[in-house]
C-alpha atoms as a PDB file:
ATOM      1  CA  UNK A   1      28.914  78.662 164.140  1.00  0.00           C
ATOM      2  CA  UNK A   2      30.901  80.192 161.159  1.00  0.00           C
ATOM      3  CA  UNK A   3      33.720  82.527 160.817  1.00  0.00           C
ATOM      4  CA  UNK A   4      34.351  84.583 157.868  1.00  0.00           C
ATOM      5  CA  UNK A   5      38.161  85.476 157.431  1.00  0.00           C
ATOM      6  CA  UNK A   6      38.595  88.931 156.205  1.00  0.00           C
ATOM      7  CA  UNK A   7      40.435  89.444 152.956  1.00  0.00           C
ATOM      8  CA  UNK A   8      43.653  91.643 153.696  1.00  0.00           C
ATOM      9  CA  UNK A   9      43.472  94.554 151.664  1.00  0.00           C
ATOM     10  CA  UNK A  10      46.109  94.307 148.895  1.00  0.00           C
ATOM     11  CA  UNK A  11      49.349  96.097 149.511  1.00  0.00           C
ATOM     12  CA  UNK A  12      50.571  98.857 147.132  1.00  0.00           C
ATOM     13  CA  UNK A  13      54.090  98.128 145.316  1.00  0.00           C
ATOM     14  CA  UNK A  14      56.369 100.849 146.190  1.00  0.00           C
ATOM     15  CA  UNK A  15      56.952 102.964 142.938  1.00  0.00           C
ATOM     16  CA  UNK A  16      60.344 101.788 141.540  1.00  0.00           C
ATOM     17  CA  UNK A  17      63.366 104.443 142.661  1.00  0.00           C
ATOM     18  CA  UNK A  18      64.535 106.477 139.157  1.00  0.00           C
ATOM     19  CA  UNK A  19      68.018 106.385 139.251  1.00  0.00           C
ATOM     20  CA  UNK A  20      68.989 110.666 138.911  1.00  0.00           C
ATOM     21  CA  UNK A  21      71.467 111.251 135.541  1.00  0.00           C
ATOM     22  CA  UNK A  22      74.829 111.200 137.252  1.00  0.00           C
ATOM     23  CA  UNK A  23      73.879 107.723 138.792  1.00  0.00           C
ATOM     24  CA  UNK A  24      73.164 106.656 135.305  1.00  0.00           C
ATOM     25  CA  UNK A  25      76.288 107.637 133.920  1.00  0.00           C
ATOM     26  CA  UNK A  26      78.217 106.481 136.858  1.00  0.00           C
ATOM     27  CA  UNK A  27      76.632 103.331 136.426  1.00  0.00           C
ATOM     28  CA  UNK A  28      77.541 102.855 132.510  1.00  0.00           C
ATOM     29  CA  UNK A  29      81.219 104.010 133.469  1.00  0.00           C
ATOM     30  CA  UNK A  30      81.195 100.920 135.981  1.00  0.00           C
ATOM     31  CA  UNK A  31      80.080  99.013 133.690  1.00  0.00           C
ATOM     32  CA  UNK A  32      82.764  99.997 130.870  1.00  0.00           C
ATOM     33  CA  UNK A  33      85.281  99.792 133.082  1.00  0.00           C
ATOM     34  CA  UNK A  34      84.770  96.157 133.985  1.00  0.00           C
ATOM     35  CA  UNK A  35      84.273  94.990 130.565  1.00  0.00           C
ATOM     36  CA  UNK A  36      87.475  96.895 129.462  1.00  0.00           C
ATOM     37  CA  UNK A  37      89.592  94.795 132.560  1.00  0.00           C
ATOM     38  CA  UNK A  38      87.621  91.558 131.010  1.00  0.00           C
ATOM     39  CA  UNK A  39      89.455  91.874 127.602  1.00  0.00           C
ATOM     40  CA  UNK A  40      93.285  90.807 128.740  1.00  0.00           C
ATOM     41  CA  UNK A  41      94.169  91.602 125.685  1.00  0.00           C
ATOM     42  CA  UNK A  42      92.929  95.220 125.958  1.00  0.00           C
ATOM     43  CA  UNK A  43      94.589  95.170 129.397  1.00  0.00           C
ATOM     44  CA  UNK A  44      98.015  93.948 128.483  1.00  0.00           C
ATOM     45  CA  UNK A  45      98.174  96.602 125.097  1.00  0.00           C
ATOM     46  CA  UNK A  46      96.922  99.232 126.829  1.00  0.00           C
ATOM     47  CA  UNK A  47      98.594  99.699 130.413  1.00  0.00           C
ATOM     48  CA  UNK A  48     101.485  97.254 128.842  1.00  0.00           C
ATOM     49  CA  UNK A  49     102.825  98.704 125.814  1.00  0.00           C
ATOM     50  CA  UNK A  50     104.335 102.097 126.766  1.00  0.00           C
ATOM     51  CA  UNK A  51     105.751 100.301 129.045  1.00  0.00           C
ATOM     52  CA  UNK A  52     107.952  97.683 127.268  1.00  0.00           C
ATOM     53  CA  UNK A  53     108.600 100.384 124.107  1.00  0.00           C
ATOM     54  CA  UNK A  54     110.286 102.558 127.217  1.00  0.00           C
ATOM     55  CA  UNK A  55     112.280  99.009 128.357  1.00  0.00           C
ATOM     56  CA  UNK A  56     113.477  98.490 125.001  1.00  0.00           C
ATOM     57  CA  UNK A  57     114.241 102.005 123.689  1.00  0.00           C
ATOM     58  CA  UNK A  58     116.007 102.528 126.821  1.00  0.00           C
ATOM     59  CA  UNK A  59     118.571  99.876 126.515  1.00  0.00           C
ATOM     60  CA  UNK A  60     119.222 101.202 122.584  1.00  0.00           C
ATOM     61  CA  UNK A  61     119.419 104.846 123.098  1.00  0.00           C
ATOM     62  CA  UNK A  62     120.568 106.286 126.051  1.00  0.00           C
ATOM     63  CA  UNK A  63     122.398 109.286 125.192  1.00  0.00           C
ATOM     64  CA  UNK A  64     121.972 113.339 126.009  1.00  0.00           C
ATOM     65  CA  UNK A  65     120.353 115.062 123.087  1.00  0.00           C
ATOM     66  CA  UNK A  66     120.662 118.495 125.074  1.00  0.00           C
ATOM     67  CA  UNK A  67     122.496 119.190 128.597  1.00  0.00           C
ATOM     68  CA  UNK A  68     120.555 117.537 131.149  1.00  0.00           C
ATOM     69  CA  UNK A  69     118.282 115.115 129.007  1.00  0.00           C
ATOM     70  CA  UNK A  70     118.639 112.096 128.056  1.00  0.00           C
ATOM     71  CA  UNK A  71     116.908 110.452 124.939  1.00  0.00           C
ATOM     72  CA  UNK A  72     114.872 108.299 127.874  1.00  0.00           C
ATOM     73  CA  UNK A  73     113.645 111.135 129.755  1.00  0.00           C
ATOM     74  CA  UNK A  74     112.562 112.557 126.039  1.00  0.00           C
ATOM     75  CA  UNK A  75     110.764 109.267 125.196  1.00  0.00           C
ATOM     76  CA  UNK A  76     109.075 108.960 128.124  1.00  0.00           C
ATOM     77  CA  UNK A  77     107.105 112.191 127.743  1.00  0.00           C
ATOM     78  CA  UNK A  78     106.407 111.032 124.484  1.00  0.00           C
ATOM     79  CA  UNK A  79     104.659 107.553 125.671  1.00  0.00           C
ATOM     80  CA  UNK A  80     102.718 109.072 128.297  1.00  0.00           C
ATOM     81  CA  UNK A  81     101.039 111.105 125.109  1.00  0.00           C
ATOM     82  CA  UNK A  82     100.853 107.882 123.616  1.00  0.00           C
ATOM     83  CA  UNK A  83      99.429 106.243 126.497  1.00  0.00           C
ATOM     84  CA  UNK A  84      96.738 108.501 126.863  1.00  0.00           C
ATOM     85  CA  UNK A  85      95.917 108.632 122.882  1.00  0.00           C
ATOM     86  CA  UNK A  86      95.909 104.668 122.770  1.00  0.00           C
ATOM     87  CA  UNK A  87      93.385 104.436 125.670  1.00  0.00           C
ATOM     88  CA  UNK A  88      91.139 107.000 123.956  1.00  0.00           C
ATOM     89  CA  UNK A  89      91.358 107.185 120.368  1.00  0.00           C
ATOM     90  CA  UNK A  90      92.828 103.691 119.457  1.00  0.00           C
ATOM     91  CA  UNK A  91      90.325 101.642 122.191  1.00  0.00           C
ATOM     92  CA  UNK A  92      87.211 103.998 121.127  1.00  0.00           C
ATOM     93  CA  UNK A  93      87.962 103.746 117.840  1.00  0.00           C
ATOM     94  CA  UNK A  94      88.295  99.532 117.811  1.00  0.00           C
ATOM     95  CA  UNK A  95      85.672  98.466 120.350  1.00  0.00           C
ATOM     96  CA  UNK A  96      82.652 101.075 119.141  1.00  0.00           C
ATOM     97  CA  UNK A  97      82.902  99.334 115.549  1.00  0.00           C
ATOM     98  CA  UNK A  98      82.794  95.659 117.467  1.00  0.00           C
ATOM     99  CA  UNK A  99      80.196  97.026 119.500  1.00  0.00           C
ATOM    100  CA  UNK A 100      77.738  98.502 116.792  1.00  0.00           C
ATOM    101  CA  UNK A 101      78.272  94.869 114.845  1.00  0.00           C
ATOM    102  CA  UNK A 102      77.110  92.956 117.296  1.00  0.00           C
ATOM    103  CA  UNK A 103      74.350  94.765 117.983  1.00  0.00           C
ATOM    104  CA  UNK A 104      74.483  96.356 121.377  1.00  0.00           C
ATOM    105  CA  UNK A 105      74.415  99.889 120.310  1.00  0.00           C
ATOM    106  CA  UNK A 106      71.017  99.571 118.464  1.00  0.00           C
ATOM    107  CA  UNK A 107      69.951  97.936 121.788  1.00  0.00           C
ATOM    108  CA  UNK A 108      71.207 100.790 123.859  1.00  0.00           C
ATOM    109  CA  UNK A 109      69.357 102.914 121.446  1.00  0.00           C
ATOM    110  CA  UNK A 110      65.967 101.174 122.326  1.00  0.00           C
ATOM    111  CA  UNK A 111      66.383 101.548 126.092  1.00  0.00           C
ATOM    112  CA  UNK A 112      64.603 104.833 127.601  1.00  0.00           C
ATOM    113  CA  UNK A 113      68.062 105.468 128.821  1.00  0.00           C
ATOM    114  CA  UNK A 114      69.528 108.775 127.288  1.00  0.00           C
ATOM    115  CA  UNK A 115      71.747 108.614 124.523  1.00  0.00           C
ATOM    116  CA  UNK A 116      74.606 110.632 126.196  1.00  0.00           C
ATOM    117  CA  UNK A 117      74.605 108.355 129.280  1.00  0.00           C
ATOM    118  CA  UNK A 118      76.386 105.697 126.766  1.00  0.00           C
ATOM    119  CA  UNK A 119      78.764 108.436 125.746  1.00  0.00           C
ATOM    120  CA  UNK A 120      79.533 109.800 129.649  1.00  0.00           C
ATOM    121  CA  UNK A 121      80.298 105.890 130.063  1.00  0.00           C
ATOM    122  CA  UNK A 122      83.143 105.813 127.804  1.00  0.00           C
ATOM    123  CA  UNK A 123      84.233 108.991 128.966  1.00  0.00           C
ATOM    124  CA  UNK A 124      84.571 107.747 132.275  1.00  0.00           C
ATOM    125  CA  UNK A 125      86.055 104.533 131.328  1.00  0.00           C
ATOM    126  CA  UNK A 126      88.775 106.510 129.282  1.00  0.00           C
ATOM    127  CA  UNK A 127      89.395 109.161 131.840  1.00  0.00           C
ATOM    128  CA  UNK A 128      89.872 106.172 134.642  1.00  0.00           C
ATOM    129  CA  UNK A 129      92.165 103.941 132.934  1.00  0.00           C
ATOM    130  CA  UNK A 130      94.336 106.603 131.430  1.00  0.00           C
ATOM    131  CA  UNK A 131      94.735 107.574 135.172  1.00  0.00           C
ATOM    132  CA  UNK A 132      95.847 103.910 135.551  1.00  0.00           C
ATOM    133  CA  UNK A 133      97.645 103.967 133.189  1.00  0.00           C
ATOM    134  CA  UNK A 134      99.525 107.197 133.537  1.00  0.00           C
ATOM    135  CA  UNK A 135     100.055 106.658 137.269  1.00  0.00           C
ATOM    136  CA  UNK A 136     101.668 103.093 136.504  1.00  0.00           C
ATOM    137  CA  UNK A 137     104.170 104.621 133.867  1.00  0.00           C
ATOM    138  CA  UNK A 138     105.136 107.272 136.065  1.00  0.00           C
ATOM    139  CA  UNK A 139     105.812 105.043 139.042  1.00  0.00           C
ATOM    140  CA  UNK A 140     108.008 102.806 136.325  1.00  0.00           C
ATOM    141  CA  UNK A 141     109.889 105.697 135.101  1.00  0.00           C
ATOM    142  CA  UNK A 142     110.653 107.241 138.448  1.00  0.00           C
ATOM    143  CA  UNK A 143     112.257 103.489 139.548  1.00  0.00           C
ATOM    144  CA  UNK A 144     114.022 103.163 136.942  1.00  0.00           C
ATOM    145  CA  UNK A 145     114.808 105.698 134.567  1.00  0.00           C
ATOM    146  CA  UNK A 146     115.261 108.517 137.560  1.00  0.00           C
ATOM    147  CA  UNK A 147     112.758 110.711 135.958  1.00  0.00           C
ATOM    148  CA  UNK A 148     112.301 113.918 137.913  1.00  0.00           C
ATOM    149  CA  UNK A 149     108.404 114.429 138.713  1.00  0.00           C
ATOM    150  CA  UNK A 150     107.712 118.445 138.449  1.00  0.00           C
ATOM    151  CA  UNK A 151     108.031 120.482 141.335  1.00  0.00           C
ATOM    152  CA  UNK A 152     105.861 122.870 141.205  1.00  0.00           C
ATOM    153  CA  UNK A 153     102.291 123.497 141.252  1.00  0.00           C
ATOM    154  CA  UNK A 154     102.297 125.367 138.101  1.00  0.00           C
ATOM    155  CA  UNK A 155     104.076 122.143 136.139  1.00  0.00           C
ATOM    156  CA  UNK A 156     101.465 119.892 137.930  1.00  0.00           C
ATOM    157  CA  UNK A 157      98.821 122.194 136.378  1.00  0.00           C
ATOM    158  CA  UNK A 158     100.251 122.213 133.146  1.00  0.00           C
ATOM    159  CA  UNK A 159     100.369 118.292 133.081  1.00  0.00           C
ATOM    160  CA  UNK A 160      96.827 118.613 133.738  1.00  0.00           C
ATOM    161  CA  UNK A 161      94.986 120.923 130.964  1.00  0.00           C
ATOM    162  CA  UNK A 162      97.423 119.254 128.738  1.00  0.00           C
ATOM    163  CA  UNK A 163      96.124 115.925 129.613  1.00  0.00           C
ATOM    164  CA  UNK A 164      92.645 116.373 129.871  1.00  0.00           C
ATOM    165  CA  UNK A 165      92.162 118.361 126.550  1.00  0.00           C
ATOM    166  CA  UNK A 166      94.552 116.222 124.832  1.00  0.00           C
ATOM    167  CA  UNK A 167      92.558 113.257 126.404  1.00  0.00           C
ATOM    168  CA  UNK A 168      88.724 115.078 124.975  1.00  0.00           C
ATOM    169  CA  UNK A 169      90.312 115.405 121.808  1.00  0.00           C
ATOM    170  CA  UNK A 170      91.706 111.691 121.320  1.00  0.00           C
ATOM    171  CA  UNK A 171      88.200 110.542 123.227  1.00  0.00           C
ATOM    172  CA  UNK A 172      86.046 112.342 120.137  1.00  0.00           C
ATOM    173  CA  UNK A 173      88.505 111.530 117.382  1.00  0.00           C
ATOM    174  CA  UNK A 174      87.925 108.052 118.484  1.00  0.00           C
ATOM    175  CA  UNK A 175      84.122 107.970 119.031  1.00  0.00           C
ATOM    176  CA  UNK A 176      84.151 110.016 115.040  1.00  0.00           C
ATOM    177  CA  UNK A 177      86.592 107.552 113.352  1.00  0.00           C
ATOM    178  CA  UNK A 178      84.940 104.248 114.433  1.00  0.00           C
ATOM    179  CA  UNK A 179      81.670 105.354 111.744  1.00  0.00           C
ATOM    180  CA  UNK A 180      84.198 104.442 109.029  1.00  0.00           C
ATOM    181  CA  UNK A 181      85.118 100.772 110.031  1.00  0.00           C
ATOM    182  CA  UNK A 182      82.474  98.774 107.769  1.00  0.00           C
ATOM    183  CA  UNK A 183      82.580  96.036 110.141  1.00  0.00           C
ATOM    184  CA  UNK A 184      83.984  94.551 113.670  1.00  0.00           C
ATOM    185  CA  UNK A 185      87.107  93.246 112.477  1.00  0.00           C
ATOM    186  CA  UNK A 186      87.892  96.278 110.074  1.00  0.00           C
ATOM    187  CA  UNK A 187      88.002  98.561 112.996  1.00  0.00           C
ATOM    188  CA  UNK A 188      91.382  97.761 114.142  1.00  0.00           C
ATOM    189  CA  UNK A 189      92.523  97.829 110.300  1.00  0.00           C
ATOM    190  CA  UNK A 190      91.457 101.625 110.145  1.00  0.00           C
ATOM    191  CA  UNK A 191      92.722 102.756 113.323  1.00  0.00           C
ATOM    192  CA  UNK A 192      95.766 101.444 114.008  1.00  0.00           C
ATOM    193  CA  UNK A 193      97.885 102.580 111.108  1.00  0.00           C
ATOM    194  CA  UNK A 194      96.845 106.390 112.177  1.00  0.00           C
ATOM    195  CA  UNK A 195      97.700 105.693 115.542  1.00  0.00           C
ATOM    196  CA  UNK A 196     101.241 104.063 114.384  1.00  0.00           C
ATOM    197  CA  UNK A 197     102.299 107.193 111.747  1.00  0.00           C
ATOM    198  CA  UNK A 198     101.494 109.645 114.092  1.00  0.00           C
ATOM    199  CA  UNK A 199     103.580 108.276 116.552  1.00  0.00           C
ATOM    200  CA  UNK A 200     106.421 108.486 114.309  1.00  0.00           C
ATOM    201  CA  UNK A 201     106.325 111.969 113.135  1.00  0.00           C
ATOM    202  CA  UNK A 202     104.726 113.188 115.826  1.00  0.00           C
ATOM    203  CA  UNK A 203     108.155 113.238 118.201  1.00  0.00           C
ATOM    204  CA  UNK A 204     107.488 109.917 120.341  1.00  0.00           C
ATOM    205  CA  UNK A 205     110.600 108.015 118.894  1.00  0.00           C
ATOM    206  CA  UNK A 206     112.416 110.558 117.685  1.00  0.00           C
ATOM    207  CA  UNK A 207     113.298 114.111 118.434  1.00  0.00           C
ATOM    208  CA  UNK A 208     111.104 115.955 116.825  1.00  0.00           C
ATOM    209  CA  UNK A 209     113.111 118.596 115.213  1.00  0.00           C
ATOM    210  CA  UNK A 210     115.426 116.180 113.564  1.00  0.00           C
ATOM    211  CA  UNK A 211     112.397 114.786 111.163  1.00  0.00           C
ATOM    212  CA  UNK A 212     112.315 116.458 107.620  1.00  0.00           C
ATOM    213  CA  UNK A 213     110.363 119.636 107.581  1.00  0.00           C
ATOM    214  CA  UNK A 214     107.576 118.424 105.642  1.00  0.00           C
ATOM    215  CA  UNK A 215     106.618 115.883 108.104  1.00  0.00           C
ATOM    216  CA  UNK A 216     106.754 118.539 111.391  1.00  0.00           C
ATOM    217  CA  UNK A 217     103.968 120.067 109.354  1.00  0.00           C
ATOM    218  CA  UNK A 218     102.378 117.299 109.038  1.00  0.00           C
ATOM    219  CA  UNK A 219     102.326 116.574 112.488  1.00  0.00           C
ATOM    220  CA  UNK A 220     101.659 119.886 113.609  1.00  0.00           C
ATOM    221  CA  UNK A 221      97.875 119.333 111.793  1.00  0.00           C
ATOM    222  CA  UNK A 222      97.178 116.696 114.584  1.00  0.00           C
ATOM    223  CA  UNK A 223      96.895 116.712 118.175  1.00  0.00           C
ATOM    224  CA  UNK A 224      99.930 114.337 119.704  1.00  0.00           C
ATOM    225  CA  UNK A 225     102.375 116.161 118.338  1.00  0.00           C
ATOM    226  CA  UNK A 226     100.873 119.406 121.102  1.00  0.00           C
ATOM    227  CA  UNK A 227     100.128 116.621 123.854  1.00  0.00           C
ATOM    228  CA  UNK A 228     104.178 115.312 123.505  1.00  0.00           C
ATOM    229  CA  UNK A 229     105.014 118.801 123.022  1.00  0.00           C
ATOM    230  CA  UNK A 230     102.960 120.231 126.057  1.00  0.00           C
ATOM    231  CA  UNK A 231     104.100 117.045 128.078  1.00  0.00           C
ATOM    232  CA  UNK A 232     107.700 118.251 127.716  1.00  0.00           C
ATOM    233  CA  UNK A 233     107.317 121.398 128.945  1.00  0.00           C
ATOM    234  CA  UNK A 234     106.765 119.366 132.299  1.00  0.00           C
ATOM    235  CA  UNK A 235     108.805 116.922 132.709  1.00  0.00           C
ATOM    236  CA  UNK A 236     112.068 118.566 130.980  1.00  0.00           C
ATOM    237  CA  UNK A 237     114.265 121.428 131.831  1.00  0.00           C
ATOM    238  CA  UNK A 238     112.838 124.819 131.436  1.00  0.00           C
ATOM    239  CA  UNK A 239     115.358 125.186 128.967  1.00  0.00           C
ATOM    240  CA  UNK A 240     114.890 122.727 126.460  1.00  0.00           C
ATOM    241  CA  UNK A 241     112.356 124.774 124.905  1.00  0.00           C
ATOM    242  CA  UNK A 242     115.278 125.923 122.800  1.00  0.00           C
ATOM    243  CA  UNK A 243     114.890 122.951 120.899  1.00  0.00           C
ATOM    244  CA  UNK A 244     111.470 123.406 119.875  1.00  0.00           C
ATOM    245  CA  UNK A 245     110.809 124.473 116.291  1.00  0.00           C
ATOM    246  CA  UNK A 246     109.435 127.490 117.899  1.00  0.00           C
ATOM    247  CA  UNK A 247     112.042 128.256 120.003  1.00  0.00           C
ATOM    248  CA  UNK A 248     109.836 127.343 123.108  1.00  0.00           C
ATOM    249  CA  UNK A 249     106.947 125.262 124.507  1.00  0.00           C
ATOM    250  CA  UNK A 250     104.397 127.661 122.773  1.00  0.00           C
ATOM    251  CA  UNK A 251     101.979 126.187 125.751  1.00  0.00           C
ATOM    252  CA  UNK A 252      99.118 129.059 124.538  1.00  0.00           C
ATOM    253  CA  UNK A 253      99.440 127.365 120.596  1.00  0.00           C
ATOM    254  CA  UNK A 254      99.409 124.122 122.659  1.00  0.00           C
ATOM    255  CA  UNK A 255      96.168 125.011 124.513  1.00  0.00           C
ATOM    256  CA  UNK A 256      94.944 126.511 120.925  1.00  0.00           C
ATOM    257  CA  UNK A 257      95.308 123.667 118.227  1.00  0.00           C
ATOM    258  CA  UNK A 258      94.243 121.150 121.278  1.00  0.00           C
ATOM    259  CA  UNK A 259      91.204 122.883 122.106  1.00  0.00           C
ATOM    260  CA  UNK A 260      90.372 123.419 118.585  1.00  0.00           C
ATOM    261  CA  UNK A 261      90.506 119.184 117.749  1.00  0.00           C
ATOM    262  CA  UNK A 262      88.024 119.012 120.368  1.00  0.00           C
ATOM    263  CA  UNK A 263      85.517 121.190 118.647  1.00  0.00           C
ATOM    264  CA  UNK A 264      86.913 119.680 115.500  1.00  0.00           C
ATOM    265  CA  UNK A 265      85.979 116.257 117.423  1.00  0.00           C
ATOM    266  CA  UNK A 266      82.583 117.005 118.853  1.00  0.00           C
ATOM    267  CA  UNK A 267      81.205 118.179 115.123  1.00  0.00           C
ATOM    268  CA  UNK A 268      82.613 114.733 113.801  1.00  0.00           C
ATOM    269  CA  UNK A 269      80.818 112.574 116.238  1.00  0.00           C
ATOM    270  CA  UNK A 270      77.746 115.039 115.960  1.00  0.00           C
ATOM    271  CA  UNK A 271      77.544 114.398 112.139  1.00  0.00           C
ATOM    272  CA  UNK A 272      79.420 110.817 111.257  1.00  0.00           C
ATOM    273  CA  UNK A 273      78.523 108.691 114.711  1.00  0.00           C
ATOM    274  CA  UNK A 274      76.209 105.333 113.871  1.00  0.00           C
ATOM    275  CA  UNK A 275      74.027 103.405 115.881  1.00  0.00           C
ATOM    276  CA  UNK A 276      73.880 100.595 113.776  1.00  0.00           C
ATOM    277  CA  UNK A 277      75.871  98.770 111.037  1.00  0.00           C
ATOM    278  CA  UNK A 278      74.984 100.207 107.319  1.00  0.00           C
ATOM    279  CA  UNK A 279      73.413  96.585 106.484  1.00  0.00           C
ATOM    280  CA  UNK A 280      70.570  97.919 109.217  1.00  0.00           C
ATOM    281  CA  UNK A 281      70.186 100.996 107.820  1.00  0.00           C
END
């Protein structure tokens, strides 16, 4: 006597789970974050440099250039704008170029995963570490330079629209200039010296209004001079806006030219950005 076994009917493979478009992006920001921490070089510049140009400028200037503030408290404002610019325009600008040479952007092209996923990832990585960032110099400037934190909700505000459009701007300035680096190692060759001459005429190392005329113009075309300007407004007295080529803070033509270099931006990337090098075509 025989049995016969009966074949088990195949079972179905459950359909793969679609991951919805904010886990995407969330996903690539996770992901650009941890290979941002994996450069220590990236690391140490980034969250380290405001940091030690505050140490050192500290121990050389210390004096009052108004009642009430001292050059520190003035440079400080001036290197959290910096901070923020260096972890958006200077990084973006660098590390896209390196990027698009070795390859992985035309990969990221070929993937069915949208286009502005990769974009939302940077965004996420910039807006994270220049929280970091920001947070850390703070925290070192309260300790030990006794810089006053704002007290009231309206300077907390302030410190906020100017940071995040200040932040969008830098972020698509970035993303725009790193279509002119030819190749990985030129990126760094193109950005850096814009990063370093705006700093200097732009009122990080030296009070503003005592730079020639010419060069306050200058700066006035470009966006850190309004972040260091709008950053002042928060952390010094009310009444150092007497200082201010204006005569004040101007926070509306702060809002104005800072929101107008992210439309300025956004065209940029929208006409100049590159998924591959120019030897791919």
């Amino acid at each position: 006597m025989t049995t016969t076994t009966k074949a088990a009917a195949p079972v179905a493979a459950a359909p793969a789970r679609r991951l919805g478009a904010g886990a995407l992006a969330l996903r690539q920001g996770r992901l650009e974050i941890t290979q941002f921490l994996r450069s220590r070089e990236s690391v140490v510049f980034t969250m380290g440099f405001p940091i030690i140009m505050i140490l050192i400028f500290a121990a050389i200037f210390s004096d009052e250039i108004a009642p009430g503030v001292s050059y520190t408290q003035y440079f400080i404002t001036g290197m959290i704008a910096t901070g923020l610019m260096t972890v958006s325009f200077q990084n973006l600008g660098i590390w896209i170029p390196i990027e698009r040479d070795r390859g992985v952007l035309k990969r990221y092209r070929g993937t069915p995963m949208p286009k502005w996923v990769w974009f939302a990832g940077k965004v996420l990585m910039v807006v994270v570490i220049g929280i970091a960032e920001t947070a850390l110099l703070l925290a070192v400037s309260v300790a030990l330079f006794d810089l006053d934190l704002p007290q009231t909700a309206a300077k907390w505000l302030t410190f906020g629209w100017v940071a995040v459009l200040g932040v969008t701007a830098c972020t698509l300035c970035g993303i725009a200039i790193s279509s002119l680096a030819r190749t990985a190692r030129s990126g760094s060759a193109v950005v850096t010296p814009v990063a370093l001459v705006l700093q200097f005429i732009s009122g990080v190392f030296f009070v503003f209004t005592s730079l020639p005329t010419w060069m306050q113009q200058v700066a006035a075309l470009f966006p850190l001079k309004w972040m260091c300007q709008g950053l002042r407004s928060v952390f010094l007295p009310d009444s150092f806006g007497a200082q201010e080529p204006g005569g004040s803070f101007e926070l509306g033509k702060v809002a104005l030219v800072l929101g107008l270099w992210c439309v300025i931006g956004l065209v940029l990337c929208l006409t100049t950005f590159r998924w591959t090098t120019r030897r791919d075509g």
